[in-house]
Protein backbone atom coordinates (compact mmCIF):
# COMPACT_ATOMS: atom_id res chain seq x y z
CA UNK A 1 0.00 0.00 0.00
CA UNK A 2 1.55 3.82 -0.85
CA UNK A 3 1.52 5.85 1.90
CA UNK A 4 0.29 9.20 1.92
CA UNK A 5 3.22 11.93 1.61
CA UNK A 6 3.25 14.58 4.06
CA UNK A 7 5.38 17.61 3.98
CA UNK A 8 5.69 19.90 7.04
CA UNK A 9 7.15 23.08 5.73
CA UNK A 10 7.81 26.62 7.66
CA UNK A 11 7.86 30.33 6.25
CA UNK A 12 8.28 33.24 9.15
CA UNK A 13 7.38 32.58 12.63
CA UNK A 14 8.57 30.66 15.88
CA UNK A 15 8.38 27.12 14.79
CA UNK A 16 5.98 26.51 17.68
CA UNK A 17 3.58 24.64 15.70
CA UNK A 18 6.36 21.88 14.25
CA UNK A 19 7.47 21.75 17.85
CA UNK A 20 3.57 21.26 19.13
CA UNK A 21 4.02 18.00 16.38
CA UNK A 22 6.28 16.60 17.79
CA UNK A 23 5.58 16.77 21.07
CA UNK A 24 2.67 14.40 19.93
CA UNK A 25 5.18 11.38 21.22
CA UNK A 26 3.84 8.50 21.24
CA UNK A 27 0.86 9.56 18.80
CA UNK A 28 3.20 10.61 16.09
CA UNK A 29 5.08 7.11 16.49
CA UNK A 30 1.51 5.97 15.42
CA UNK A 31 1.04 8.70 13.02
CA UNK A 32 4.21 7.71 10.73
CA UNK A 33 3.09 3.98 10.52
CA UNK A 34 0.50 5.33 8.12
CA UNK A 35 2.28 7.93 6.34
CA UNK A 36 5.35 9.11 4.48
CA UNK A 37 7.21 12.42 5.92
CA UNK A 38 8.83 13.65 2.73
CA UNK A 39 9.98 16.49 4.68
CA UNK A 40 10.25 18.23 8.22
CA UNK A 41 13.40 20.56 8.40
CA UNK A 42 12.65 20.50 12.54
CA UNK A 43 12.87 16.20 12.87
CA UNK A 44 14.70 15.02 9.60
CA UNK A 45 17.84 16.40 8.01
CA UNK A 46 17.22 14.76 4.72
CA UNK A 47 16.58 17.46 2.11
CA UNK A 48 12.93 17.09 -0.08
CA UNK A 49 13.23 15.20 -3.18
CA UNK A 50 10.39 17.89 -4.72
CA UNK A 51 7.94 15.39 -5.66
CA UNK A 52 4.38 15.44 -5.18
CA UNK A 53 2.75 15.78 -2.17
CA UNK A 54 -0.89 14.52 -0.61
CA UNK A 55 -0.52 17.09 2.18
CA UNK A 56 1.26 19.86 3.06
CA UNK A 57 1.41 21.83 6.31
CA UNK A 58 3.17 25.03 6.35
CA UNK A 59 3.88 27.42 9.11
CA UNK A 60 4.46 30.89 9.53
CA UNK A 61 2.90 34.07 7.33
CA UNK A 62 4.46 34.74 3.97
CA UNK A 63 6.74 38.35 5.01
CA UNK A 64 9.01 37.69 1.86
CA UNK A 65 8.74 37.40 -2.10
CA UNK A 66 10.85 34.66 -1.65
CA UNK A 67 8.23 33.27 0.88
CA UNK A 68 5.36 33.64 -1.66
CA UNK A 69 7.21 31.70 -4.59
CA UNK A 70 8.32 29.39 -1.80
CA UNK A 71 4.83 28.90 -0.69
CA UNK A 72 3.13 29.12 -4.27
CA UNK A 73 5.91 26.20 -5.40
CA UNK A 74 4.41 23.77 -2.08
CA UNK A 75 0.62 24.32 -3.71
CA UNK A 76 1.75 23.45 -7.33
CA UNK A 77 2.40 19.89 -5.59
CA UNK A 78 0.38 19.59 -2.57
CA UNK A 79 -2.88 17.75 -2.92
CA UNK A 80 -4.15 19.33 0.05
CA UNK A 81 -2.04 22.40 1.84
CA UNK A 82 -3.36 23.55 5.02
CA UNK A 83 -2.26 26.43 6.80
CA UNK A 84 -0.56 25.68 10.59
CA UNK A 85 -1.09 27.97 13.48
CA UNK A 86 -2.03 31.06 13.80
CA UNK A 87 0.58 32.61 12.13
CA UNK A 88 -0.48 30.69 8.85
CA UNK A 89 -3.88 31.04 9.18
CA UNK A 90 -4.21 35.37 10.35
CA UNK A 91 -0.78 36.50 10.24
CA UNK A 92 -0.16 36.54 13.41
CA UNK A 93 2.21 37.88 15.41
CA UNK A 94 4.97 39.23 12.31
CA UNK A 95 1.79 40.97 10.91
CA UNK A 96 2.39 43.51 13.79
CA UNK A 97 4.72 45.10 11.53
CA UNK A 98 2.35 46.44 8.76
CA UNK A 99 1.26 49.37 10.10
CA UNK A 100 5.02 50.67 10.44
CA UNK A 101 7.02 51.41 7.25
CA UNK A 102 10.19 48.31 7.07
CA UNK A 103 12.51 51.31 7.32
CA UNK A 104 11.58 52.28 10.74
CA UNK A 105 11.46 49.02 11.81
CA UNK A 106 15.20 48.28 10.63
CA UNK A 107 16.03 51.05 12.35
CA UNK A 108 14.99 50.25 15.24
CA UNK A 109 16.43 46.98 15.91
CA UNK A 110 19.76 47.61 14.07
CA UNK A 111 20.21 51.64 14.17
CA UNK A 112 21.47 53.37 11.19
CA UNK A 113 24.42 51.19 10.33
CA UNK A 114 22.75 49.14 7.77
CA UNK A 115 24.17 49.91 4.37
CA UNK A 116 20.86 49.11 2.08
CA UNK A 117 17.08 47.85 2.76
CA UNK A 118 16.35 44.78 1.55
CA UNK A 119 13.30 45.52 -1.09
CA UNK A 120 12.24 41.47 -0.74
CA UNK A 121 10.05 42.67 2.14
CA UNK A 122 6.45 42.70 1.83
CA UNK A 123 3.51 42.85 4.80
CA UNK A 124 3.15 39.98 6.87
CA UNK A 125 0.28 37.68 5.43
CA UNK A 126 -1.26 34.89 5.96
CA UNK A 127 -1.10 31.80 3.52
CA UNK A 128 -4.55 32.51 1.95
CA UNK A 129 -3.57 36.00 0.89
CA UNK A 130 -1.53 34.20 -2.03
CA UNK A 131 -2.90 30.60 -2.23
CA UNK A 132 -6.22 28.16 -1.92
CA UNK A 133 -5.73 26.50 1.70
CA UNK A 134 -7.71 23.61 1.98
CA UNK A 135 -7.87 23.60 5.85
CA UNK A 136 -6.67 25.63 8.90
CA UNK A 137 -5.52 24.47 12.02
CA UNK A 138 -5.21 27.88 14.54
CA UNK A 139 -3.04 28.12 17.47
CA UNK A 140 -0.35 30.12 19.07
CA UNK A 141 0.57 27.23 19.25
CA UNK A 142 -1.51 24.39 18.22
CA UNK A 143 -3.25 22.18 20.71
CA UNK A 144 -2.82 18.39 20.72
CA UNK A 145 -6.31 17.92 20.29
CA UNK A 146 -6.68 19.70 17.25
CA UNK A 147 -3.53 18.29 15.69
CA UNK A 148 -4.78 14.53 15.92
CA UNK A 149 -8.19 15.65 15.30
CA UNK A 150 -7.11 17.47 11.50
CA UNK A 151 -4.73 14.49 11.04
CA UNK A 152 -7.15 11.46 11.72
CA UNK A 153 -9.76 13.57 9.43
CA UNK A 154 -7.04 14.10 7.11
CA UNK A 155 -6.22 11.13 6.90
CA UNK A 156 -10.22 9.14 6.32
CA UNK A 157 -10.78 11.52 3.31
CA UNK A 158 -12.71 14.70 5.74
CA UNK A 159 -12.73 18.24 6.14
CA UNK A 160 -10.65 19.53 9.41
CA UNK A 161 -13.20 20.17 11.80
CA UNK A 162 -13.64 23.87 13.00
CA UNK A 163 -14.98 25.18 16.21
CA UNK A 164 -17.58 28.51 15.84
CA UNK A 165 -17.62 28.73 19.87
CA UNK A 166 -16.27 31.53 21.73
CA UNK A 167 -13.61 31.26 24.39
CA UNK A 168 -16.57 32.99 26.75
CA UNK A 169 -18.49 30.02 25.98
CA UNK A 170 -15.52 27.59 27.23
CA UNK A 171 -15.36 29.89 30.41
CA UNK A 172 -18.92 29.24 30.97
CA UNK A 173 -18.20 25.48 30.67
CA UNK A 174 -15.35 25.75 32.86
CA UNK A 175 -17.22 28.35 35.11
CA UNK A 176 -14.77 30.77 35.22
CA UNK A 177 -15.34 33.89 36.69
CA UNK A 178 -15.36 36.63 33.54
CA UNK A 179 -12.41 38.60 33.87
CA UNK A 180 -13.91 41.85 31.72
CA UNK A 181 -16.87 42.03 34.43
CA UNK A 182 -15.31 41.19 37.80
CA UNK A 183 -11.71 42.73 36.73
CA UNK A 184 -12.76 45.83 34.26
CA UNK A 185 -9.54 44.45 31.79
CA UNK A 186 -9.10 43.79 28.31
CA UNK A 187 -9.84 40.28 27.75
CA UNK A 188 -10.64 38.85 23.85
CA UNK A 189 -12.83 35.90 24.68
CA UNK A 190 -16.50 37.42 23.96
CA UNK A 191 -15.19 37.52 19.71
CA UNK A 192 -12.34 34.54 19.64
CA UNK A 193 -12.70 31.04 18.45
CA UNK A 194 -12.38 28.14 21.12
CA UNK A 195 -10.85 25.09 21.59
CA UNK A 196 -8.03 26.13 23.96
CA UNK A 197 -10.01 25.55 26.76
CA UNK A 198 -9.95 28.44 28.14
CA UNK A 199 -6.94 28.10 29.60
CA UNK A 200 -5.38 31.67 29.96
CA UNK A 201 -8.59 32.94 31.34
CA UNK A 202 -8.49 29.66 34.13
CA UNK A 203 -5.36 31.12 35.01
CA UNK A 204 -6.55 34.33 35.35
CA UNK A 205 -5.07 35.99 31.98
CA UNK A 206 -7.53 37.34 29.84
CA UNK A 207 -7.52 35.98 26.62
CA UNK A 208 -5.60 37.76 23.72
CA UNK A 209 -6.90 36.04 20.37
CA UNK A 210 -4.73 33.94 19.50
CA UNK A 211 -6.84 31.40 17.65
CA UNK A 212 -8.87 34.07 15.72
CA UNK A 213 -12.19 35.18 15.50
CA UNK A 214 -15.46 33.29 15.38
CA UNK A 215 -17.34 33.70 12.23
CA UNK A 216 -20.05 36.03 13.41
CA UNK A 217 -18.58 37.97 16.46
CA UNK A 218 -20.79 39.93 18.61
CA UNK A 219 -19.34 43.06 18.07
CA UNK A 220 -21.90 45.49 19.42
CA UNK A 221 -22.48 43.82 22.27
CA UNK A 222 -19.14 43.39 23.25
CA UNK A 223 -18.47 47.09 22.47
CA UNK A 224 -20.77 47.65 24.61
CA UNK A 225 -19.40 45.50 27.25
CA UNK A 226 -15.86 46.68 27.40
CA UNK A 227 -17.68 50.42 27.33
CA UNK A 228 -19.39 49.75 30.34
CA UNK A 229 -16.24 49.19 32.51
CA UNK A 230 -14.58 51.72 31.11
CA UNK A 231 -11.91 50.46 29.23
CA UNK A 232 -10.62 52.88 26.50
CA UNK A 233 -10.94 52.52 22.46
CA UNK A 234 -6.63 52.25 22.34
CA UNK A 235 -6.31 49.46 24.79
CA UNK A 236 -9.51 47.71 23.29
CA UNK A 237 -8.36 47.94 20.08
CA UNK A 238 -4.79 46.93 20.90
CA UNK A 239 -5.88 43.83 22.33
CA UNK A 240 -7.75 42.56 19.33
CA UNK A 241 -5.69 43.41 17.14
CA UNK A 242 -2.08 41.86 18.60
CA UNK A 243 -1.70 38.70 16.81
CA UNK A 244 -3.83 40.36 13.96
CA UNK A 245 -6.20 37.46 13.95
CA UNK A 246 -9.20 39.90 14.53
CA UNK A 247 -7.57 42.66 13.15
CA UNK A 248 -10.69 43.64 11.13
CA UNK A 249 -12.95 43.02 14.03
CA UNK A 250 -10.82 45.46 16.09
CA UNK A 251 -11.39 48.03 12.87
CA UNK A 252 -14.92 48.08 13.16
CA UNK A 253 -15.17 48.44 17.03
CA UNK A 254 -12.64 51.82 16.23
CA UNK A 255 -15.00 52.59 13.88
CA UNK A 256 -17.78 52.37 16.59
CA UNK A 257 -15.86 54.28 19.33
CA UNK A 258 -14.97 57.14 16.57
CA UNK A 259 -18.60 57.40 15.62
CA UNK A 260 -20.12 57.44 19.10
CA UNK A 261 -17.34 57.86 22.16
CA UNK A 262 -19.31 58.93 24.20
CA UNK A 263 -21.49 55.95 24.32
CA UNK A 264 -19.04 53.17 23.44
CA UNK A 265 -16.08 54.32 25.84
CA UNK A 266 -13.69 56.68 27.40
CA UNK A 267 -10.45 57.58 24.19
């Protein structure tokens, strides 16, 4: 019987989500008795032989021209490419940087002493600005559940599951105490996707979006919300929009604030 080949492949970000593979242990064992890992730069030194692919999972945003050929050359041969954490899938964390011009940015890591800019740079994007994906798996990083899950479905010829719940809706479940109401702070959970379980809010950290936002967020009401305990447009807006997963959910709550600040919040 031919195994399926699998590629694991990684563009910019913190290679989190290969490391959330293998930390599958004993599951991956299991995994690679029913498929062939053509490559994975993070567990195999052998290079790719470029051949075809069944499946592809690639990390990271596309930040380079070199990233987008890179990433356009893995869907030429990838029967099915899906996009690997959150990075991948939104942007993520390098699509801080797209709101501030490369050259400022440069020079503020490195000063003035670099002699030239290098023009390869683009925004930070996910893989969907340049390609079909034919699944997502979100995550800063990835869970274990949702790995095996989107592997085993993979796998039996179906669609990656997805989860429309918000993180509220897992603190509910877990009945924790609602940070925005008893704590009057930031917290992302009313408009982001679950499956984490919660588990920054369980410890008492409000949640900061990592996986995304659900497909219909409430935005009025949680505008209304985080208006009510007085937390301000900037640090509202900052919160949604730091791994840029909401990013255009945090747009139209600005949009709200600028339109009616009185109502919606102190700015």
């Amino acid at each position: 019987m031919t195994l399926p080949r699998v590629g694991i492949f990684s563009l910019t970000g913190c290679a989190g989500d290969q490391l959330a593979l293998l930390n599958l242990e004993q599951e991956i064992l299991e995994l690679v008795a029913h498929i062939q890992v053509v490559t994975f730069g993070m567990a195999d030194s052998r290079l790719d032989d470029g051949g075809p692919l069944d499946i592809a999972f690639v990390e990271g945003s596309v930040c380079t021209e070199a990233e987008e050929r890179k990433l356009k050359a893995i869907r030429a041969r990838a029967g099915h490419l899906i996009a690997l954490g959150t990075c991948a899938v939104w942007g993520g964390i390098p699509a801080m940087r797209n709101t501030i011009p490369v050259e400022v940015l440069k020079a503020q890591v490195y000063g003035h002493t670099l002699p030239a800019i290098n023009q390869d740079e683009t925004k930070a994007l996910p893989l969907s600005a340049f390609v079909a994906v034919d699944g997502a798996i979100p995550g800063c990083p990835v869970t274990r559940t949702d790995l095996l899950s989107a592997l085993g479905n993979l796998l039996n010829g179906l669609p990656i599951p997805t989860e429309d719940r918000t993180v509220c809706t897992e603190c509910r479940i877990n009945q924790t105490p609602c940070l925005v109401e008893q704590k009057a702070v930031v917290c992302c959970g009313p408009l982001s996707r679950a499956g984490c379980d919660a588990v920054c809010t369980t410890f008492g950290q409000p949640c900061t979006g990592c996986r995304g936002p659900v497909d219909d967020p409430a935005i009025d009401a949680t505008a209304e919300l985080f208006a009510g305990k007085g937390l301000s447009k900037e640090a509202v807006v900052a919160a949604l929009k730091r791994y840029s997963a909401p990013a255009w959910v945090g747009e139209q709550l600005a949009e709200r604030y600028a339109a009616d600040p009185q109502h919606l919040g102190r700015g």
